[in-house]
C-alpha atoms as a PDB file:
ATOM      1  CA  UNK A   1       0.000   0.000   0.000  1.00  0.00           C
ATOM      2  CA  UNK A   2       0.942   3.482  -1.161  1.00  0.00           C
ATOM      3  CA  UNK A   3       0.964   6.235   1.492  1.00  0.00           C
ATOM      4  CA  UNK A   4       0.364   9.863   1.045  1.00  0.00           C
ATOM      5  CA  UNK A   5       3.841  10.491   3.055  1.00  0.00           C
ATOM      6  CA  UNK A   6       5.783   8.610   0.543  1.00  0.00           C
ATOM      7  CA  UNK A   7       4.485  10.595  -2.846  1.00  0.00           C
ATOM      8  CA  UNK A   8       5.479  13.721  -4.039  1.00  0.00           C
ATOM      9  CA  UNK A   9       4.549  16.821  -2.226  1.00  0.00           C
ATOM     10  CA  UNK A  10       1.675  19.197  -2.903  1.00  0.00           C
ATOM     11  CA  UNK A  11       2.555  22.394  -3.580  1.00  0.00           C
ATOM     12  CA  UNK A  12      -1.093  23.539  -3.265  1.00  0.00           C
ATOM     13  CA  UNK A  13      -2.944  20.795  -1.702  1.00  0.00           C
ATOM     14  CA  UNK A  14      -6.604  22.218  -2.552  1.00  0.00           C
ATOM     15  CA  UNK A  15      -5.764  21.222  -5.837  1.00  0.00           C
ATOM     16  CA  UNK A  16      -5.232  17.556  -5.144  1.00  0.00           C
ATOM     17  CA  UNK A  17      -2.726  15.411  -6.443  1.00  0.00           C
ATOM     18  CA  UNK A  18      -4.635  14.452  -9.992  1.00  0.00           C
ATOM     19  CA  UNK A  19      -3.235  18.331 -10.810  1.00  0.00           C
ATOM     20  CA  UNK A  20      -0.385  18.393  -9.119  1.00  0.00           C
ATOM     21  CA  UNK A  21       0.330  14.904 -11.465  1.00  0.00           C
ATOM     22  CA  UNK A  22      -0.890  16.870 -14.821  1.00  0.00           C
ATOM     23  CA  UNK A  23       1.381  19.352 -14.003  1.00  0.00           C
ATOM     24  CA  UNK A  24       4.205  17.833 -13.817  1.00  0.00           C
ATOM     25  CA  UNK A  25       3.269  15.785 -16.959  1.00  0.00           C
ATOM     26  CA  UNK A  26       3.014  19.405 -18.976  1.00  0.00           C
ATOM     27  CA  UNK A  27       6.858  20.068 -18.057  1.00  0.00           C
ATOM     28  CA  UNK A  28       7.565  16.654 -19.886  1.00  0.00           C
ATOM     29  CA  UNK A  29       5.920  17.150 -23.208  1.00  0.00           C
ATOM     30  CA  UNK A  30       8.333  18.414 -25.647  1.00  0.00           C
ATOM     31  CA  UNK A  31       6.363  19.917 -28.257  1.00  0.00           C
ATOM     32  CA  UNK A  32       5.624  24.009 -26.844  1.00  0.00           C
ATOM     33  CA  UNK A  33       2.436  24.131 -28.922  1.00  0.00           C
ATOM     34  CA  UNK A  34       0.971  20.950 -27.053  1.00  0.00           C
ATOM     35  CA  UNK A  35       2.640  22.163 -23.637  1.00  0.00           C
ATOM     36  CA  UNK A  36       1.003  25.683 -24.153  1.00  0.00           C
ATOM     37  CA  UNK A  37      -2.167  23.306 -25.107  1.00  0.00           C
ATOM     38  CA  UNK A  38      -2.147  21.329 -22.446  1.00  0.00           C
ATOM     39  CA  UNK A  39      -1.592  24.525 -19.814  1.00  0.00           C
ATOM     40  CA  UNK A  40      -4.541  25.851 -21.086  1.00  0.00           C
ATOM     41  CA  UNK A  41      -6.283  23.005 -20.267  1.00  0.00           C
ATOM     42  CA  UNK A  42      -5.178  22.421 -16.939  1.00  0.00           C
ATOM     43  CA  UNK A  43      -5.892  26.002 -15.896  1.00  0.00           C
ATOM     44  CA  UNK A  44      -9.347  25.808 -17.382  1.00  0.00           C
ATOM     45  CA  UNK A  45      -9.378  22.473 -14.716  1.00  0.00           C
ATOM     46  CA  UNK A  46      -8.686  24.390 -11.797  1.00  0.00           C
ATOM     47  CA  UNK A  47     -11.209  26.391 -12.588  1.00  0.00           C
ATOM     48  CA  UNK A  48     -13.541  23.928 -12.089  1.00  0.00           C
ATOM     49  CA  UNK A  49     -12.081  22.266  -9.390  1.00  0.00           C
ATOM     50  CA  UNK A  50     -12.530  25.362  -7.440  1.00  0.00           C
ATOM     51  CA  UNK A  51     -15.313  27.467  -8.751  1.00  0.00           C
ATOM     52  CA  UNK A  52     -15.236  29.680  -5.660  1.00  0.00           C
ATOM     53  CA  UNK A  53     -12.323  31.716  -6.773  1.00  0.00           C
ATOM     54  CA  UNK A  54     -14.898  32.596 -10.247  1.00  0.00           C
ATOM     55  CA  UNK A  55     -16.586  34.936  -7.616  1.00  0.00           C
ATOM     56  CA  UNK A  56     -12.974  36.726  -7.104  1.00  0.00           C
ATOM     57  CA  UNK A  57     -11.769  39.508  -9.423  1.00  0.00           C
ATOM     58  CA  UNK A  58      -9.263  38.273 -12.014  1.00  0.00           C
ATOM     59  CA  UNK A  59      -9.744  35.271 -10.890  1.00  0.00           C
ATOM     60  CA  UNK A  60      -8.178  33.671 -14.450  1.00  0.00           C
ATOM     61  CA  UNK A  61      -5.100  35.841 -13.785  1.00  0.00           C
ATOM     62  CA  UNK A  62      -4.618  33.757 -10.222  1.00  0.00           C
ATOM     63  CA  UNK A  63      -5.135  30.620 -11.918  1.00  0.00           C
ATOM     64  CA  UNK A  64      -2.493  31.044 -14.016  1.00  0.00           C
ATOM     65  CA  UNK A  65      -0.124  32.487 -11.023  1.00  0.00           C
ATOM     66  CA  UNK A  66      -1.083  29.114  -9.493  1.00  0.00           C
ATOM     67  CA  UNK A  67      -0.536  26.729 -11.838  1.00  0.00           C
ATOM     68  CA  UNK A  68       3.594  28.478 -12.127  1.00  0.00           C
ATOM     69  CA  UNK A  69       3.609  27.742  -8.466  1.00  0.00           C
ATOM     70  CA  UNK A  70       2.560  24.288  -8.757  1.00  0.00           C
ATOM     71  CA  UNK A  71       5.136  23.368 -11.522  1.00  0.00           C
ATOM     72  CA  UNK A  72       7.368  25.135  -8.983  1.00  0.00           C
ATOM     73  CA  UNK A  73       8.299  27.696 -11.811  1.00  0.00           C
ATOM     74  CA  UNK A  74       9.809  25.249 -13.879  1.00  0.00           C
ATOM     75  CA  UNK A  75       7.202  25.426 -16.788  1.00  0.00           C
ATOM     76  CA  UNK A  76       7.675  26.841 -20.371  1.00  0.00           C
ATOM     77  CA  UNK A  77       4.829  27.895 -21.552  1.00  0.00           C
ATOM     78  CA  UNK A  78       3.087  31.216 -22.869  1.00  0.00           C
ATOM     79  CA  UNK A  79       1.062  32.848 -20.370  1.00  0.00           C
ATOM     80  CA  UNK A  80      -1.595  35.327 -21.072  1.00  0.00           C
ATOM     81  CA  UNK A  81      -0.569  37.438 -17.789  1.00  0.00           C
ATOM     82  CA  UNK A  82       2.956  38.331 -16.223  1.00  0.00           C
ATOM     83  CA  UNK A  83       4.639  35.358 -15.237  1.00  0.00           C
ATOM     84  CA  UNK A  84       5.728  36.056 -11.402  1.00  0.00           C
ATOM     85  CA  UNK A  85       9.359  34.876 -10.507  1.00  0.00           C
ATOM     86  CA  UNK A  86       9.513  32.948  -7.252  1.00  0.00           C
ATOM     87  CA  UNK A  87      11.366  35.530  -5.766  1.00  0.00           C
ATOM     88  CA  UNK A  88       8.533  38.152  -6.692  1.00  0.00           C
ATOM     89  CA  UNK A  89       5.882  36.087  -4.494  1.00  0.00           C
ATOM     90  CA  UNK A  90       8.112  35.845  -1.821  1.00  0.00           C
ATOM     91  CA  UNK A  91       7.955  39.761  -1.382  1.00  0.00           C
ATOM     92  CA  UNK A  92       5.858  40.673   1.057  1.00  0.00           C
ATOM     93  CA  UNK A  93       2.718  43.238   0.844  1.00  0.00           C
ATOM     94  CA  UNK A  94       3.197  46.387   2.355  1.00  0.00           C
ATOM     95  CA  UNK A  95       1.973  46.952   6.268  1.00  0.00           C
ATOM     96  CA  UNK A  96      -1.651  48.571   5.865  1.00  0.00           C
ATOM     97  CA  UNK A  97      -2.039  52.286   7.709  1.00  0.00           C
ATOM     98  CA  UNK A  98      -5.167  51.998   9.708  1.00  0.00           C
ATOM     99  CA  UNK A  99      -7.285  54.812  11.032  1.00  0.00           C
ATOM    100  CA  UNK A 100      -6.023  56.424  14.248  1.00  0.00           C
ATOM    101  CA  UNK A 101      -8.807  57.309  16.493  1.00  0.00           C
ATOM    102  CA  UNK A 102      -7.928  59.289  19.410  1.00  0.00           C
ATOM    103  CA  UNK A 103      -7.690  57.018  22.804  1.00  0.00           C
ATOM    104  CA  UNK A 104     -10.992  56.366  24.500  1.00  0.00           C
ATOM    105  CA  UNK A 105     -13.331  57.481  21.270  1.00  0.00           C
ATOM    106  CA  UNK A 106     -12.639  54.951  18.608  1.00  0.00           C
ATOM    107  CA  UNK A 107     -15.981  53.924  18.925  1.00  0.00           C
ATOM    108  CA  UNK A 108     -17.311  57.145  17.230  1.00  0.00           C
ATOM    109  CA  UNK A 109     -15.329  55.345  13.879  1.00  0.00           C
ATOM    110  CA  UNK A 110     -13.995  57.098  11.225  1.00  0.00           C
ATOM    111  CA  UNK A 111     -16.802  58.449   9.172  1.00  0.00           C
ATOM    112  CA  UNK A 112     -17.326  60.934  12.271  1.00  0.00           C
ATOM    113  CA  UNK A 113     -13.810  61.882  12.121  1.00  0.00           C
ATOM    114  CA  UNK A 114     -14.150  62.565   8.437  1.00  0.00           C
ATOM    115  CA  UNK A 115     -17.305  64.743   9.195  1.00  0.00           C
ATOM    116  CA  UNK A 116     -15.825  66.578  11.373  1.00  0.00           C
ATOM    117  CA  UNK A 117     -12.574  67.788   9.007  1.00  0.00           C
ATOM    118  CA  UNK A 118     -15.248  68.650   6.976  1.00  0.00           C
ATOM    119  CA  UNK A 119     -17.235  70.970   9.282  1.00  0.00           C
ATOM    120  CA  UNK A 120     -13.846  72.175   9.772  1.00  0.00           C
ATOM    121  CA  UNK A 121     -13.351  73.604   6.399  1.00  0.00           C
ATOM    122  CA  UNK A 122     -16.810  74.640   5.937  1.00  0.00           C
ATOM    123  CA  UNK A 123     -17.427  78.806   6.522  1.00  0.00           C
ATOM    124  CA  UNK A 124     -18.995  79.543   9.054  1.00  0.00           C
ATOM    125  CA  UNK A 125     -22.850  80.095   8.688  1.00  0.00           C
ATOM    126  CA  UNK A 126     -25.733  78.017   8.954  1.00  0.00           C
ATOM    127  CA  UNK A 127     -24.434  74.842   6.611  1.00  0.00           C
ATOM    128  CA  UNK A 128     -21.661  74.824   9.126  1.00  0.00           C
ATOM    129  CA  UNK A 129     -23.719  74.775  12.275  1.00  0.00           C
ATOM    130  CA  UNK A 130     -26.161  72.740  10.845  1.00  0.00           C
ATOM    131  CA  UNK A 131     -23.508  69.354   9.940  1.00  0.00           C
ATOM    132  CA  UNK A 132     -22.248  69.905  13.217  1.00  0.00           C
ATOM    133  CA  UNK A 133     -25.049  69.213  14.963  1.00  0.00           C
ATOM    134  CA  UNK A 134     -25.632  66.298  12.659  1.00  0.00           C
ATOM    135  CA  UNK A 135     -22.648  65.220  13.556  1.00  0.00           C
ATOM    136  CA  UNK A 136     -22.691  65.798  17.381  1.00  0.00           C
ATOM    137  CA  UNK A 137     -26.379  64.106  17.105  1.00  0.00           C
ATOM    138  CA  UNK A 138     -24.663  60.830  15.684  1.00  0.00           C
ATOM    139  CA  UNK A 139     -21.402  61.166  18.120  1.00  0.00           C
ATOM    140  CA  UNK A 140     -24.579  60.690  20.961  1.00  0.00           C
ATOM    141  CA  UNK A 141     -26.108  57.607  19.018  1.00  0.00           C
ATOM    142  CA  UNK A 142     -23.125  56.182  18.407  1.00  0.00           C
ATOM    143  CA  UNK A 143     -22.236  56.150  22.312  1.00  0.00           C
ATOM    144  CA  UNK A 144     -25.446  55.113  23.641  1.00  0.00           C
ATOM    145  CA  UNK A 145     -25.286  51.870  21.298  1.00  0.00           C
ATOM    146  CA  UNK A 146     -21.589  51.293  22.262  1.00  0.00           C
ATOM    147  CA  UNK A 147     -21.266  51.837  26.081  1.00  0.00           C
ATOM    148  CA  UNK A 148     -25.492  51.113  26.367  1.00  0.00           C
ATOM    149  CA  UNK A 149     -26.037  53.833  28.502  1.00  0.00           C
ATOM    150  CA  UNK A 150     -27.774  57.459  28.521  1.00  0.00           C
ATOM    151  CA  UNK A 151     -24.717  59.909  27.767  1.00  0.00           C
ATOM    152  CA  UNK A 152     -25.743  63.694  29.098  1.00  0.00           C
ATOM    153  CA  UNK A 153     -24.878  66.018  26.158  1.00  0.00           C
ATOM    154  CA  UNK A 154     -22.228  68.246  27.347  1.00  0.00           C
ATOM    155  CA  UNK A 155     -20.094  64.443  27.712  1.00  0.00           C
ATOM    156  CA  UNK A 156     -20.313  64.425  23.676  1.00  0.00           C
ATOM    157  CA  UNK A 157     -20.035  68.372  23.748  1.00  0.00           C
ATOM    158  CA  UNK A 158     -16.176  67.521  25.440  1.00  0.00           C
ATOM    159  CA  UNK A 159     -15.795  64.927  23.428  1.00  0.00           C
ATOM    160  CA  UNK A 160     -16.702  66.837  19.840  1.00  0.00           C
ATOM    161  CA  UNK A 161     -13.671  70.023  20.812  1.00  0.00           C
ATOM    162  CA  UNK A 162     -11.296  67.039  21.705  1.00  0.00           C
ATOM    163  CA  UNK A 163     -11.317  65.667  18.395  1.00  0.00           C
ATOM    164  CA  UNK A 164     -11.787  68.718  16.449  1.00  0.00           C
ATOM    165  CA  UNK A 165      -8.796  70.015  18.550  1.00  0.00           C
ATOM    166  CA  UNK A 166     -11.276  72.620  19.901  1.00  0.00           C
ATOM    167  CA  UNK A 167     -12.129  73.814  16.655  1.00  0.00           C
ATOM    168  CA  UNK A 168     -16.032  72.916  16.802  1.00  0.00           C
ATOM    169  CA  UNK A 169     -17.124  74.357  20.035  1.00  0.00           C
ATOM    170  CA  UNK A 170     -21.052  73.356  20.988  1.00  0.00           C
ATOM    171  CA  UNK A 171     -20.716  74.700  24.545  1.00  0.00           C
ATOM    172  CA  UNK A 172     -23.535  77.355  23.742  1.00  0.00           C
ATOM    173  CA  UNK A 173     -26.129  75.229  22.898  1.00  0.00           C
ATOM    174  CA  UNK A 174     -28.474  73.917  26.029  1.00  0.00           C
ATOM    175  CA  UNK A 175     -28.916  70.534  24.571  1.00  0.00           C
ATOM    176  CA  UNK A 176     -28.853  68.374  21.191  1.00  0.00           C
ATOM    177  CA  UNK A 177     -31.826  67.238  18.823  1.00  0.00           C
ATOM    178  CA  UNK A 178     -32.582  64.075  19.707  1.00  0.00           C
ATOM    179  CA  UNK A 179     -31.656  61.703  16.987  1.00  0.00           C
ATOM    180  CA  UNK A 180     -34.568  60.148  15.603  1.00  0.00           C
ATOM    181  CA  UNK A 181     -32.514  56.397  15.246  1.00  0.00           C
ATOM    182  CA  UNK A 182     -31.979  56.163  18.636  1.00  0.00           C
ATOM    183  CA  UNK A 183     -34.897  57.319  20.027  1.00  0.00           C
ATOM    184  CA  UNK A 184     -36.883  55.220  17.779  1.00  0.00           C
ATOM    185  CA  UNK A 185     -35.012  52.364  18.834  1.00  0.00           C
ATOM    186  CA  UNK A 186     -35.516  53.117  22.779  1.00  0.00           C
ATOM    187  CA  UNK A 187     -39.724  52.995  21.328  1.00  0.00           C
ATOM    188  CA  UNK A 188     -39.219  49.592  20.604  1.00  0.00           C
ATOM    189  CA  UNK A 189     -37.064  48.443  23.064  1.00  0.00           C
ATOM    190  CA  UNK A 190     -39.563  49.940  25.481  1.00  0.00           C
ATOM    191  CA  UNK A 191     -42.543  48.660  24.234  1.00  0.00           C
ATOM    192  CA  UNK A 192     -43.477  44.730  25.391  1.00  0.00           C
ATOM    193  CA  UNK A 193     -42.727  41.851  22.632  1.00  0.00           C
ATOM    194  CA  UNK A 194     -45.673  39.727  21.918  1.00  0.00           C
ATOM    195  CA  UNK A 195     -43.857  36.880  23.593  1.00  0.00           C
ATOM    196  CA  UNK A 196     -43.393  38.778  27.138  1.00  0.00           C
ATOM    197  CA  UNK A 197     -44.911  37.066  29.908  1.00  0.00           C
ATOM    198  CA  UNK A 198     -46.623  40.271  30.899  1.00  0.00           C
ATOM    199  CA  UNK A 199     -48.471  40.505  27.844  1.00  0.00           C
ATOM    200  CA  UNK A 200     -49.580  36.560  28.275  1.00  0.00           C
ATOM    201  CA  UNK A 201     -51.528  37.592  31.583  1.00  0.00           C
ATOM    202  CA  UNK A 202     -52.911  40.264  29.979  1.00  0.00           C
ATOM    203  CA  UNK A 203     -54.171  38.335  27.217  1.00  0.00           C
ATOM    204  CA  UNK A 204     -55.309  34.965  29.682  1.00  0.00           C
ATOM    205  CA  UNK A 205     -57.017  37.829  31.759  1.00  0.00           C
ATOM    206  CA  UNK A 206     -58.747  39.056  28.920  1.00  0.00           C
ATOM    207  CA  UNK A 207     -60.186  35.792  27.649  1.00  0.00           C
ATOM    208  CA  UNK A 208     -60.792  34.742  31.778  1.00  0.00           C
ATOM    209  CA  UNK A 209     -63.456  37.358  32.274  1.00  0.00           C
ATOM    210  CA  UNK A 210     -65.360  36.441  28.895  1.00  0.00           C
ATOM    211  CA  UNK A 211     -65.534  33.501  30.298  1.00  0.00           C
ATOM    212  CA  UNK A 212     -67.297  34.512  33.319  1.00  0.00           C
ATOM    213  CA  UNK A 213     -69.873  36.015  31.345  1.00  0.00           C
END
């Protein structure tokens, strides 16, 4: 009996050996129009084999990049895409920059800090005060849903000059709009589900003193 440990190894094992095998029986035939042929074919293969990566943009492009890593880039053939050298995939991508929100108020994300530059540049005038209160409004949802608790509104009015670096300054307003998501959603968390035990009496009440009549 033939074990797994004693063949050849896989160089991409989600391609199973049958490919792995075709592969290496492309770098044998002589003839470039057949091997170029035969490439073709495999790739078209793969395709099948995994029809997840169709969902993937250029996904022929890493087909091809895969089947060079599988003959361990020892394959002659002509490719319709760049042919990466082994020493080219080995490069790593460069580290992603990621959003830096400001200590204890990442939780306001970064669609409130891009507001806010905004606001920044905007003239002063009624456009101005008007997206900042939009944007202090959703600075209040956005804690309330994160740290599920009532927030009073100079809290957010601190927290709005912090991160505009005390450019936006709501200190002269008594209090904020409320925001129509979150109140809506305090409605419903306030009003009884049809499941809630209170509602059950009610209803068994209800149906009791029909009864009696």
């Amino acid at each position: 009996m033939e074990y797994n440990t004693s063949k050849t190894h896989l160089q991409m094992p989600e391609y199973g050996r049958i490919i792995q095998q075709l592969v290496e029986r492309c770098k044998e035939v002589e003839n470039r129009d057949e091997r170029n042929e035969m490439a073709v074919a495999i790739v078209d293969f793969m395709g099948q084999r995994n029809p997840q990566l169709r969902d993937e943009e250029n996904y022929k492009h890493k087909l091809w990049d895969h089947l060079f890593i599988l003959a361990k880039y020892d394959l002659d053939v002509d490719s319709p895409y760049h042919i990466l050298t082994q020493e080219e995939m080995k490069v790593k991508p460069k580290r992603m920059e990621y959003p830096k929100l400001q200590g204890d108020f990442k939780f306001y994300g970064k669609s409130i800090l891009q507001l806010i530059d905004k606001a920044i540049e905007l003239e002063a005038g009624d456009e101005k005060d008007a997206l900042i209160q939009v944007i202090a409004n959703n600075m209040k949802k956005s804690y309330n849903v994160y740290n599920k608790e009532h927030v009073q509104d100079e809290v957010i009015f601190r927290h709005l000059k912090d991160l505009s670096k005390n450019r936006l300054d709501l200190t002269i307003l008594d209090s904020l709009e409320k925001s129509k998501i979150y109140y809506a959603t305090n409605r419903t968390n306030k009003s009884y589900p049809r499941n809630n035990p209170k509602n059950q009496n009610n209803r068994k009440n209800i149906q009791n003193n029909k009864n009696r009549k």
